[in-house]
Structure formats: C-alpha cells, structure tokens
N, C-alpha and C. Protein backbone atom coordinates (compact mmCIF):
# COMPACT_ATOMS: atom_id res chain seq x y z
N UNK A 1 7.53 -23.18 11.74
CA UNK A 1 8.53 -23.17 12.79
C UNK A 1 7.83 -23.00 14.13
N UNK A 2 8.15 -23.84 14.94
CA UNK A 2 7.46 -23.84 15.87
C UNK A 2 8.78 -22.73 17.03
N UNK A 3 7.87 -22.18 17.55
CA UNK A 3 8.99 -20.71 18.32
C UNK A 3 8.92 -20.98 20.01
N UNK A 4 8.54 -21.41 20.45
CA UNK A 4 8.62 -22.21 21.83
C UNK A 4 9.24 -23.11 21.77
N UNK A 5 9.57 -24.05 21.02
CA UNK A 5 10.74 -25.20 20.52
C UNK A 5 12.15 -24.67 20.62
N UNK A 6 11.79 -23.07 19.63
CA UNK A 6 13.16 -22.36 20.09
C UNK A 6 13.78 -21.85 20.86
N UNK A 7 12.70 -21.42 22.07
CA UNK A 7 13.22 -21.79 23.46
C UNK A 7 13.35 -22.23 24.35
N UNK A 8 12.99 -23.80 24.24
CA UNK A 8 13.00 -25.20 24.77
C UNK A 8 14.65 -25.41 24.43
N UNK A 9 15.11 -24.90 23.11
CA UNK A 9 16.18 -25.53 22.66
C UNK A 9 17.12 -24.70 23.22
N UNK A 10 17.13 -23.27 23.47
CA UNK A 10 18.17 -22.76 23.98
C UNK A 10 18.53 -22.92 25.84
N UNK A 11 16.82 -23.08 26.11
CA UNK A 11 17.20 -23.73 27.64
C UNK A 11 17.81 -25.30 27.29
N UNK A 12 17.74 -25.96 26.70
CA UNK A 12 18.41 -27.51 26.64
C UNK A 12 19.97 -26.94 26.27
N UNK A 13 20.63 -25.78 25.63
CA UNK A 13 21.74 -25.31 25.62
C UNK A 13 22.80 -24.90 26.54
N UNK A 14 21.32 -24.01 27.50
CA UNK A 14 22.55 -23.88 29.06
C UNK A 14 22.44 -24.85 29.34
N UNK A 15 21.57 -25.47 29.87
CA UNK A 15 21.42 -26.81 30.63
C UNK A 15 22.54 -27.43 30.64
N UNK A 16 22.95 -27.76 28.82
CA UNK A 16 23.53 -29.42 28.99
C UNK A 16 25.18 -28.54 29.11
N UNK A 17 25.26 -27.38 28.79
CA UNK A 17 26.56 -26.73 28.20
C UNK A 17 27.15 -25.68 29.51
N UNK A 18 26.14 -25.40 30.47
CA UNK A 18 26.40 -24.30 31.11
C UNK A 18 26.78 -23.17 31.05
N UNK A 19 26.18 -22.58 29.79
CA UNK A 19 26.81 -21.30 29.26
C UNK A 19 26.21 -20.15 30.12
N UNK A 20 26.31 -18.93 30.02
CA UNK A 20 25.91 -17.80 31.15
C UNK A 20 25.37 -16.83 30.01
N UNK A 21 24.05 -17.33 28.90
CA UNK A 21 24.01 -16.20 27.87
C UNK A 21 23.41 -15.08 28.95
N UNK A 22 23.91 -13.70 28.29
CA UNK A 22 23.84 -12.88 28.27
C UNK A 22 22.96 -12.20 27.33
N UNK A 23 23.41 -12.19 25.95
CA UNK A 23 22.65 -11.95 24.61
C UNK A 23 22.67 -13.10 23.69
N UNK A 24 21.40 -12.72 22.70
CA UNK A 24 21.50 -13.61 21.55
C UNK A 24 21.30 -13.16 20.00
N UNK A 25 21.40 -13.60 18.78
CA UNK A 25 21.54 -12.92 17.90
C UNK A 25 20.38 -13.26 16.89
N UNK A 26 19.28 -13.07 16.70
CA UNK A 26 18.62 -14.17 15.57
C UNK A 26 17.63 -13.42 14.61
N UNK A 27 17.91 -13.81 13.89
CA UNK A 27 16.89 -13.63 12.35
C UNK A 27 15.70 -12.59 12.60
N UNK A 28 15.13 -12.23 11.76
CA UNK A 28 13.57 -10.88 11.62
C UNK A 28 12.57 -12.41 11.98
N UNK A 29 13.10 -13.93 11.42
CA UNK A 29 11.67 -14.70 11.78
C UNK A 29 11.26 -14.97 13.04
N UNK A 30 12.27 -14.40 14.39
CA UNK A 30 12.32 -14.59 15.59
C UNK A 30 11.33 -13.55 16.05
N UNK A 31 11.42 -12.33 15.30
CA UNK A 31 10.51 -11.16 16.00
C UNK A 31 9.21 -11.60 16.53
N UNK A 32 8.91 -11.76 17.62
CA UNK A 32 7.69 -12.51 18.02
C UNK A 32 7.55 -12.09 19.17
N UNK A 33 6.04 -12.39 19.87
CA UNK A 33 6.01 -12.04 21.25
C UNK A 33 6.23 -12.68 22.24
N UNK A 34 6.35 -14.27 21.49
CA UNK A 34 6.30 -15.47 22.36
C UNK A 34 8.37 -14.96 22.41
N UNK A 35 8.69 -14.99 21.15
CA UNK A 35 9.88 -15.70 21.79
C UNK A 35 10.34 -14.04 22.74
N UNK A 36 10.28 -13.00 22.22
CA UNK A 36 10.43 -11.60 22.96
C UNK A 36 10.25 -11.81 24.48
N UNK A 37 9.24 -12.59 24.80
CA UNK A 37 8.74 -12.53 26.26
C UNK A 37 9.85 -13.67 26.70
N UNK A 38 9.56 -14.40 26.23
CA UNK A 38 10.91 -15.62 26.94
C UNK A 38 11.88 -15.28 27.12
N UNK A 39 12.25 -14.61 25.99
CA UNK A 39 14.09 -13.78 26.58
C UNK A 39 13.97 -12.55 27.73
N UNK A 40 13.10 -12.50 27.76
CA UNK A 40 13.04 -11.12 29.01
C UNK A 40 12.69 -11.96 30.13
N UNK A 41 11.58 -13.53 30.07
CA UNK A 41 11.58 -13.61 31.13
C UNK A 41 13.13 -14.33 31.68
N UNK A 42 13.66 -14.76 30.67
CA UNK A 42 15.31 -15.51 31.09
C UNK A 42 16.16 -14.70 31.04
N UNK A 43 15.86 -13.42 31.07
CA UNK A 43 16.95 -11.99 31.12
C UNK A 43 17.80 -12.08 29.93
N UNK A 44 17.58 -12.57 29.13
CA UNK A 44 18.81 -12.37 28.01
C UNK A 44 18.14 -11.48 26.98
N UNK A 45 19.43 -10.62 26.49
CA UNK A 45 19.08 -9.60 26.19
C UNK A 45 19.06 -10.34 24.42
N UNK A 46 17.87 -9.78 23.43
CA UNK A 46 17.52 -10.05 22.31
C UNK A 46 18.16 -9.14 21.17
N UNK A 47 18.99 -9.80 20.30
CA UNK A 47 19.46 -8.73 19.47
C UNK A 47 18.80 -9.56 17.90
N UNK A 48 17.56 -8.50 17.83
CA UNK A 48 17.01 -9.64 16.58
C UNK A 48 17.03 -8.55 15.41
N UNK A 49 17.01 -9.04 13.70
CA UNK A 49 16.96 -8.42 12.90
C UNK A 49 15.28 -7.68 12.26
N UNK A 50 15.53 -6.40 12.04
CA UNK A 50 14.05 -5.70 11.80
C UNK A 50 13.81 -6.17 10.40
N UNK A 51 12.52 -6.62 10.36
CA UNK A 51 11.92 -6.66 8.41
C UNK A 51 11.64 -5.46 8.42
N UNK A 52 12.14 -4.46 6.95
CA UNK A 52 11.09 -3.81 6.30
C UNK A 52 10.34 -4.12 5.84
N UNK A 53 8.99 -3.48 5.88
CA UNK A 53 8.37 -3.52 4.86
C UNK A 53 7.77 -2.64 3.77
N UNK A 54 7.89 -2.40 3.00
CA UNK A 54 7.50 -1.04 2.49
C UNK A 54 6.08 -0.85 1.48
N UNK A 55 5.12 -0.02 1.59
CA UNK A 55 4.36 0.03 1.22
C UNK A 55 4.26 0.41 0.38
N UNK A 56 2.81 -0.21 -0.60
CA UNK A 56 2.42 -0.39 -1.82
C UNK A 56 2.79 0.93 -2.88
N UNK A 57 3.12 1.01 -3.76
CA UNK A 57 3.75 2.12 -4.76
C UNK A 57 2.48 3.27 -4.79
N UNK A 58 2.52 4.20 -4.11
CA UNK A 58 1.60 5.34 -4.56
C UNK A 58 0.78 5.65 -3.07
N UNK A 59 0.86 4.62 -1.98
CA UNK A 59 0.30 4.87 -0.75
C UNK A 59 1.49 5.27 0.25
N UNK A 60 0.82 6.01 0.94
CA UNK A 60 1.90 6.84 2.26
C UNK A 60 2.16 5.56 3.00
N UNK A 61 3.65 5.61 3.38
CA UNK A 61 4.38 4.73 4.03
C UNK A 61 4.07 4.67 5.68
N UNK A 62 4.57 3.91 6.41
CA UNK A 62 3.86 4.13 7.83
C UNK A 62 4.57 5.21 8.76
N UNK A 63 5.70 5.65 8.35
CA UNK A 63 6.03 6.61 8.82
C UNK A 63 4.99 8.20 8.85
N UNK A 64 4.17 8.60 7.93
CA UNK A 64 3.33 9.21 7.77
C UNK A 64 2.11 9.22 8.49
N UNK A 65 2.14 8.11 9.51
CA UNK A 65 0.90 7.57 10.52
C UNK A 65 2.00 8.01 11.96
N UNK A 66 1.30 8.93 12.22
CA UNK A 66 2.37 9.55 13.95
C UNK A 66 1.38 8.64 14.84
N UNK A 67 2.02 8.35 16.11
CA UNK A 67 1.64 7.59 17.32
C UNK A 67 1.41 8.29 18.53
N UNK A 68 0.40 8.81 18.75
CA UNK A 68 -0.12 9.64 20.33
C UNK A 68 -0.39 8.55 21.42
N UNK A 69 0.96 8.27 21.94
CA UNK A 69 1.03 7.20 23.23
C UNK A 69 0.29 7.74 24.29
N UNK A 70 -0.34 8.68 24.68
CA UNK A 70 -1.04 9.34 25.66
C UNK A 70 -2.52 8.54 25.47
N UNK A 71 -3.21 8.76 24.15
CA UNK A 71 -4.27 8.26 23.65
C UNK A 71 -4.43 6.81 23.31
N UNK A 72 -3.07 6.34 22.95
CA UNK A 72 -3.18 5.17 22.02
C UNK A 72 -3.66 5.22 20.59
N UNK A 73 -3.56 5.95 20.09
CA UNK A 73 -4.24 6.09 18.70
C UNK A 73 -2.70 7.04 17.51
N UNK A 74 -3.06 6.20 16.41
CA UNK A 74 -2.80 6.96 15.14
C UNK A 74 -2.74 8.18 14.83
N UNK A 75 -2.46 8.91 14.33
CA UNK A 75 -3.02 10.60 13.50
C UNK A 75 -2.33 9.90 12.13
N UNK A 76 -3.10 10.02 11.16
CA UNK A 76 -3.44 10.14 9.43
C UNK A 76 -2.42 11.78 9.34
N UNK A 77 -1.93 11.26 8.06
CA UNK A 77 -1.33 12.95 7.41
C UNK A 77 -2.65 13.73 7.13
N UNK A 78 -3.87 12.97 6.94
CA UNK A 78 -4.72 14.23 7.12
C UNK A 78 -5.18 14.76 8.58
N UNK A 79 -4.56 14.59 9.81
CA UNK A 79 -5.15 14.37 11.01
C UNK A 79 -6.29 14.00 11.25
N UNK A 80 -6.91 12.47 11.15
CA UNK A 80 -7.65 12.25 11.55
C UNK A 80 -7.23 10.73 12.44
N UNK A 81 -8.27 10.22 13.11
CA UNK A 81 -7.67 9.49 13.98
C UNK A 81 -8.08 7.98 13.45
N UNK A 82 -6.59 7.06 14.25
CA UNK A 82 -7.34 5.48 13.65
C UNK A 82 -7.23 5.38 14.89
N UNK A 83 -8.22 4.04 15.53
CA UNK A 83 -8.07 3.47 16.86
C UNK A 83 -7.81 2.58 17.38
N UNK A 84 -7.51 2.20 19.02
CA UNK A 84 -7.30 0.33 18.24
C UNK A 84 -8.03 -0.53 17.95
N UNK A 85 -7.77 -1.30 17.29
CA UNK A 85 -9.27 -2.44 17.02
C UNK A 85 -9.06 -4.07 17.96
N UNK A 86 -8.05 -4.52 17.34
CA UNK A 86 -8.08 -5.68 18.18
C UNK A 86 -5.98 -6.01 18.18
N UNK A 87 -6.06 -7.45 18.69
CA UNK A 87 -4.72 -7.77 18.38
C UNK A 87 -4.60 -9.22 17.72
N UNK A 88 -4.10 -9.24 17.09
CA UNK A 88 -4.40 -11.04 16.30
C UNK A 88 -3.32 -11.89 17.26
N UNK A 89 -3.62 -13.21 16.68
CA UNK A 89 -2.56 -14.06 17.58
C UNK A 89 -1.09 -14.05 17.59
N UNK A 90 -0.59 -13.44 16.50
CA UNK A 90 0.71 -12.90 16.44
C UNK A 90 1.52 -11.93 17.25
N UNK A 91 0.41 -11.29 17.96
CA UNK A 91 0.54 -10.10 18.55
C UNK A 91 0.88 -8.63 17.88
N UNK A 92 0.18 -8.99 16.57
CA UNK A 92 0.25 -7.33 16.03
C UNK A 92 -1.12 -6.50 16.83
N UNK A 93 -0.80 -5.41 16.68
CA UNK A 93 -2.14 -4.50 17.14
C UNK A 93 -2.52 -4.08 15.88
N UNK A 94 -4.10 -3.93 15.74
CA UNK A 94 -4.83 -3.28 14.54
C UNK A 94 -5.29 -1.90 14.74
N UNK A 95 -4.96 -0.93 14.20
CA UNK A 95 -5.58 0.43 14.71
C UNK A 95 -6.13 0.64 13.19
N UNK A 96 -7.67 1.05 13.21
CA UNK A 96 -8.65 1.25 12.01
C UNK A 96 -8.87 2.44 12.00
N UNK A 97 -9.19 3.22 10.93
CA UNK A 97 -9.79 4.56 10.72
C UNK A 97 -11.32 4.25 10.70
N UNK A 98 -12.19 5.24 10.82
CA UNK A 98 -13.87 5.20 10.48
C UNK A 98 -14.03 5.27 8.48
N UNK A 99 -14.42 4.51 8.56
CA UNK A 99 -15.24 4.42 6.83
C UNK A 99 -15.67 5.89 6.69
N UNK A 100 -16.44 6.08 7.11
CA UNK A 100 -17.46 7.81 7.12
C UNK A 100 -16.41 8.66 6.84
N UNK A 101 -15.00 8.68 8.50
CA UNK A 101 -14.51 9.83 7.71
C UNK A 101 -13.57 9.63 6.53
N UNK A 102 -13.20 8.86 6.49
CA UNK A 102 -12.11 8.57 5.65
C UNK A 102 -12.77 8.43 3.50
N UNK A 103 -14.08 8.55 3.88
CA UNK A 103 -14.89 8.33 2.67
C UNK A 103 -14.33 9.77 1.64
N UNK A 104 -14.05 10.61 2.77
CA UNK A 104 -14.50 11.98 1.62
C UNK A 104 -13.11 13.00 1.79
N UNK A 105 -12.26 12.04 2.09
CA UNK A 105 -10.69 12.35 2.23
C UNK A 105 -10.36 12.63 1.17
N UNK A 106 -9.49 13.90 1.22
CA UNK A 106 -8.85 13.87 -0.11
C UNK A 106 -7.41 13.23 -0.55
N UNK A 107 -7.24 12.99 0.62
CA UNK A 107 -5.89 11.55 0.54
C UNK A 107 -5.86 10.20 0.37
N UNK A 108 -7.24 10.10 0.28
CA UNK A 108 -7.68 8.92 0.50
C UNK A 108 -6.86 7.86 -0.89
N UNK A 109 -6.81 8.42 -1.87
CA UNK A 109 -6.26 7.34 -2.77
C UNK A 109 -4.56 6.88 -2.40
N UNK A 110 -4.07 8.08 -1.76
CA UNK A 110 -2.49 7.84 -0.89
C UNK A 110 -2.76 7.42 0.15
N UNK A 111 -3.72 7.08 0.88
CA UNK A 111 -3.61 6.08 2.03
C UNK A 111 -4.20 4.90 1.81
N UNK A 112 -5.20 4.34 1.51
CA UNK A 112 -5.56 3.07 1.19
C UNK A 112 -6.76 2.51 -0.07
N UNK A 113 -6.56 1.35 -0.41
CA UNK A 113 -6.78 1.31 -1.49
C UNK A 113 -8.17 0.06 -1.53
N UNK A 114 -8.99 0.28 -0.19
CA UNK A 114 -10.02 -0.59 0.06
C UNK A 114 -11.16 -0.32 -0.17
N UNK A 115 -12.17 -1.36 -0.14
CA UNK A 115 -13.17 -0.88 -0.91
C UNK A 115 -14.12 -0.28 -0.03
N UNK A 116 -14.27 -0.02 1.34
CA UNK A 116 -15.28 0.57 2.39
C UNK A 116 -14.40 1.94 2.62
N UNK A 117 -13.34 2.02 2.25
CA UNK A 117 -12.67 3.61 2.56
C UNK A 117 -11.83 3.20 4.26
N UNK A 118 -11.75 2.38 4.41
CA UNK A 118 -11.13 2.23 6.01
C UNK A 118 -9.76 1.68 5.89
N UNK A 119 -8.76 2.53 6.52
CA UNK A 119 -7.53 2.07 6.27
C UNK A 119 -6.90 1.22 8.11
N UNK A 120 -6.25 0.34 7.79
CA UNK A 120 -6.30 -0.55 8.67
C UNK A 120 -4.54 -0.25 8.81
N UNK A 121 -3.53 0.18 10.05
CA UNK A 121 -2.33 -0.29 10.42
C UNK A 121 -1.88 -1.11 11.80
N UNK A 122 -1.55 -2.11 10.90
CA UNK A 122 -1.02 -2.86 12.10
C UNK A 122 0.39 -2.48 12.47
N UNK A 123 0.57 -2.94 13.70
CA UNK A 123 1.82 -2.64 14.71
C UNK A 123 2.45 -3.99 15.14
N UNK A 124 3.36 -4.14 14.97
CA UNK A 124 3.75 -4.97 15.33
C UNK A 124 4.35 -5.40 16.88
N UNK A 125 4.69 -6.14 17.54
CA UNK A 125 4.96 -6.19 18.94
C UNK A 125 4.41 -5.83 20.06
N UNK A 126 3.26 -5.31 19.38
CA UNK A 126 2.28 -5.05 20.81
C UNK A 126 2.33 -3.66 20.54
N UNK A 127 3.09 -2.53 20.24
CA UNK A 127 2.47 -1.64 20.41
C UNK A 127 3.43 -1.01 19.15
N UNK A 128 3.49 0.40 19.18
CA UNK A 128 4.23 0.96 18.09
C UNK A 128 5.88 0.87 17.99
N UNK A 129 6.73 1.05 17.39
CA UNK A 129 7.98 0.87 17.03
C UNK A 129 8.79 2.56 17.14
N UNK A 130 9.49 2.41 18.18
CA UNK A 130 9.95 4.09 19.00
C UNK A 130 11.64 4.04 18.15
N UNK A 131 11.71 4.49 17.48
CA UNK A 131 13.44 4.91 16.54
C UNK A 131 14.14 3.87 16.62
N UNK A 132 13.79 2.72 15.89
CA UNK A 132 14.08 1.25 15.68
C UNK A 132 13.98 0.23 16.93
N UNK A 133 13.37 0.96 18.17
CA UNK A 133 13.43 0.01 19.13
C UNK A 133 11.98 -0.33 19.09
N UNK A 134 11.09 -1.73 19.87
CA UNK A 134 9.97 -1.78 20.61
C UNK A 134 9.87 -1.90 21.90
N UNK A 135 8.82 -1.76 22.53
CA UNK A 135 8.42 -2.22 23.92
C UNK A 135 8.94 -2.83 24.51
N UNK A 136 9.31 -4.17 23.64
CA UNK A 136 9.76 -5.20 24.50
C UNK A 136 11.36 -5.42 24.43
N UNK A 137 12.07 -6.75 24.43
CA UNK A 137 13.25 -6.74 25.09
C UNK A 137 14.35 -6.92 23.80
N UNK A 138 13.70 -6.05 22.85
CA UNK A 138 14.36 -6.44 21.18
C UNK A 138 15.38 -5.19 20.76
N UNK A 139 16.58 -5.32 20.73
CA UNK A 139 16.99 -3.67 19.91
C UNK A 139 17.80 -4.27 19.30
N UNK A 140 18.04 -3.35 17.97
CA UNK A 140 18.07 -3.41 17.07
C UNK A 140 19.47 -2.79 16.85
N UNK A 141 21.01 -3.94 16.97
CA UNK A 141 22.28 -3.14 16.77
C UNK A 141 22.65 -3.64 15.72
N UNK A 142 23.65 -3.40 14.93
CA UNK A 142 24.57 -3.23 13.50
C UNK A 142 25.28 -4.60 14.06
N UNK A 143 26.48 -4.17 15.32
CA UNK A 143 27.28 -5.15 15.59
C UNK A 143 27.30 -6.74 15.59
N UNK A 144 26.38 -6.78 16.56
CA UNK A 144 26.06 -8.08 17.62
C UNK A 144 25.11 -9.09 15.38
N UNK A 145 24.64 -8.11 15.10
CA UNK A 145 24.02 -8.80 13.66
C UNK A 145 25.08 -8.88 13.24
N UNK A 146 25.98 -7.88 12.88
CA UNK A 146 27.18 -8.30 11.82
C UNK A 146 27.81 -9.78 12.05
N UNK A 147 28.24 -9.82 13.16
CA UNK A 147 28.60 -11.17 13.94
C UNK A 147 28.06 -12.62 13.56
N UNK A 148 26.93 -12.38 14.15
CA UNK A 148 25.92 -13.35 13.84
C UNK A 148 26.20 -13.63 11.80
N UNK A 149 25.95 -12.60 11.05
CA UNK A 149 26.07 -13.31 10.01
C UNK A 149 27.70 -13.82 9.33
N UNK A 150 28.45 -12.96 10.10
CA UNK A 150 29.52 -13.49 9.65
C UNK A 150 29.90 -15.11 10.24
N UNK A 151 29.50 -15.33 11.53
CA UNK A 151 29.40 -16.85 12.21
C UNK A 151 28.69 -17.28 11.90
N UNK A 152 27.40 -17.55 11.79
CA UNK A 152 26.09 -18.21 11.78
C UNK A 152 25.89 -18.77 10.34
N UNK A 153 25.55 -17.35 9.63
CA UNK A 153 24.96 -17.42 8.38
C UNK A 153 25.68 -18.36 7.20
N UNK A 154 27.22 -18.30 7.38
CA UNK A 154 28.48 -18.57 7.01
C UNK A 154 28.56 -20.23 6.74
N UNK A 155 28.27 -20.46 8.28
CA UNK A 155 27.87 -22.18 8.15
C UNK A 155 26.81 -22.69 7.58
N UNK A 156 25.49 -21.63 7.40
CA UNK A 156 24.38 -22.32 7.07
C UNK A 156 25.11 -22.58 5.08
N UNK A 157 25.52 -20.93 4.93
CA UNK A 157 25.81 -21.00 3.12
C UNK A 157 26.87 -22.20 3.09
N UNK A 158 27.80 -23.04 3.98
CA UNK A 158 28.89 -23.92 3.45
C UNK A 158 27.83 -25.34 3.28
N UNK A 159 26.66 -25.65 4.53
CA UNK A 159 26.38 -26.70 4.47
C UNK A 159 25.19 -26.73 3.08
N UNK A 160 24.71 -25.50 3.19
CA UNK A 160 23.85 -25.55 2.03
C UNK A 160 24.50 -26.21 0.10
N UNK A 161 25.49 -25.55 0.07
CA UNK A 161 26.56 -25.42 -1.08
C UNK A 161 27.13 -26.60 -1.13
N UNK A 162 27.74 -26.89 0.08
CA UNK A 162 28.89 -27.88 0.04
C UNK A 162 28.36 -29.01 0.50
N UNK A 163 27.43 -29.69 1.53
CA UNK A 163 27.10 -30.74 1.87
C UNK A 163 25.61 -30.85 1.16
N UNK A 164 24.94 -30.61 0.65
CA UNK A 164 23.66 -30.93 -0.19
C UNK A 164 22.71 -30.91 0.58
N UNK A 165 22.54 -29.73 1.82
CA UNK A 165 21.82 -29.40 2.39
C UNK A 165 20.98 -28.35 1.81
N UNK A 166 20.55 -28.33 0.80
CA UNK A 166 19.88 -26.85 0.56
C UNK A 166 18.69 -27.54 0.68
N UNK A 167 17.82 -28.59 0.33
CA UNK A 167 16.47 -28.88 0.59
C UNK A 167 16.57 -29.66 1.53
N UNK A 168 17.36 -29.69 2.63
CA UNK A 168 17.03 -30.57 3.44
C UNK A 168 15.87 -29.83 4.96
C-alpha cells in the first residue's frame, strides 16, 4: 500500500467535492509517520485504530519497560537502562540494552530471548506511546472508530460477500 497515494487521494477528495474535513477515521494500517504528518500538516485531526501487540508467552510485556522522557531512555523491571539506537524507515525508534549488563540478569530469561543477551524495544511513532495517545496528531477514541466500522467496514463486508469482491 502505497500511504502518500492515501493522501494524494484524500486531497483529490476536497478538491473535486469541497468537503471541510475536520477528522478522519482509518484502520491500525494507517498508523504511520508519513501519513500522521500529512494530517497535521492539513490540520485534520486523525482518529486511527491502535494494534496490539502482545508479547511472546513467558517475556515481560512492554508495559514493564517505563519511559524517562527527561533522558530519553527505557528503565528494565530490573532498572537498568536501554538507549536509543537508531530509527528505521518506518519511523519506529530502537532503544537497546548493553549485552554485558544484561548477560548476568536475573530476569533475563523474562525479558528476552536472544542470543548476545541484548534486548531490543522498539517504539513506535517516533517516540513512546503516553495512555493510548502518541506525539503526533493520532488519538485514539471508541466513538469516531465505532462509526467508521459501522459505515465503512459494512460496505467493504457487502461488496466482499455479495459482489465477488473478496480477491479482488
């Protein structure tokens, strides 16, 4: 899916339609930085859906990794620190622990399951995720989604079912 297309297409929407969006409603595959930044730079406010994800059976979940925004860095349930490492093209951030300390952890089998002892969390959106909101221009309501799937989703399940659109 190309995600600049998707907002090529919603500017070709006011354009041809003259609508005055305000907000919009779209899928967890929208969560992005490209399209995040486009709606903030066109002021419309983003009401997109969060993926969980939940981690591997027997390792601490990411809630267990606290965020010191002062520092920029991680704290481990054992307090020790991860830092940042880089950001990939997606725009997640990587924050790594040290191999050394993390070697002789005694949590170490509940936090990661690699073979140098270094546990790696990425962040998504550029920086950490503050009580379902991020940084950028994304929050995360019940309503404005309910909507969306009761309109949206509704048409996709009739054309899928009923017009022989499911592999199209």
């Amino acid at each position: 899916m190309n995600l600049c297309l998707s907002l090529d297409r919603l500017d070709h929407q006011i354009a041809r339609f003259g609508f005055q969006v305000e907000a919009v409603a779209l899928d967890s595959g929208y969560l992005t930085i490209p399209i995040c930044k486009g709606l903030s730079e066109r002021q419309i406010f983003g009401v997109i859906a969060h993926r969980r994800y939940h981690s591997a059976i027997g390792l601490f979940p990411k809630l267990k990794f606290h965020y010191d925004s002062e520092q920029d860095r991680y704290i481990c349930p054992n307090q020790k620190t991860l830092t940042y490492s880089t950001t990939d093209r997606k725009g997640y951030r990587s924050y790594k622990s040290d191999p050394e300390t993390c070697s002789g952890c005694p949590l170490l089998e509940q936090c990661t399951r690699s073979k140098n002892s270094q546990k790696i969390h990425p962040t998504c959106m550029g920086g950490p995720q503050i009580k379902g909101q991020t940084k950028s221009c994304v929050c995360f309501r019940k309503k404005p989604l309910q909507k969306r799937k009761e309109k949206i989703e509704r048409s996709f399940a009739d054309s899928k079912q009923l017009h022989g659109l499911r592999y199209c």
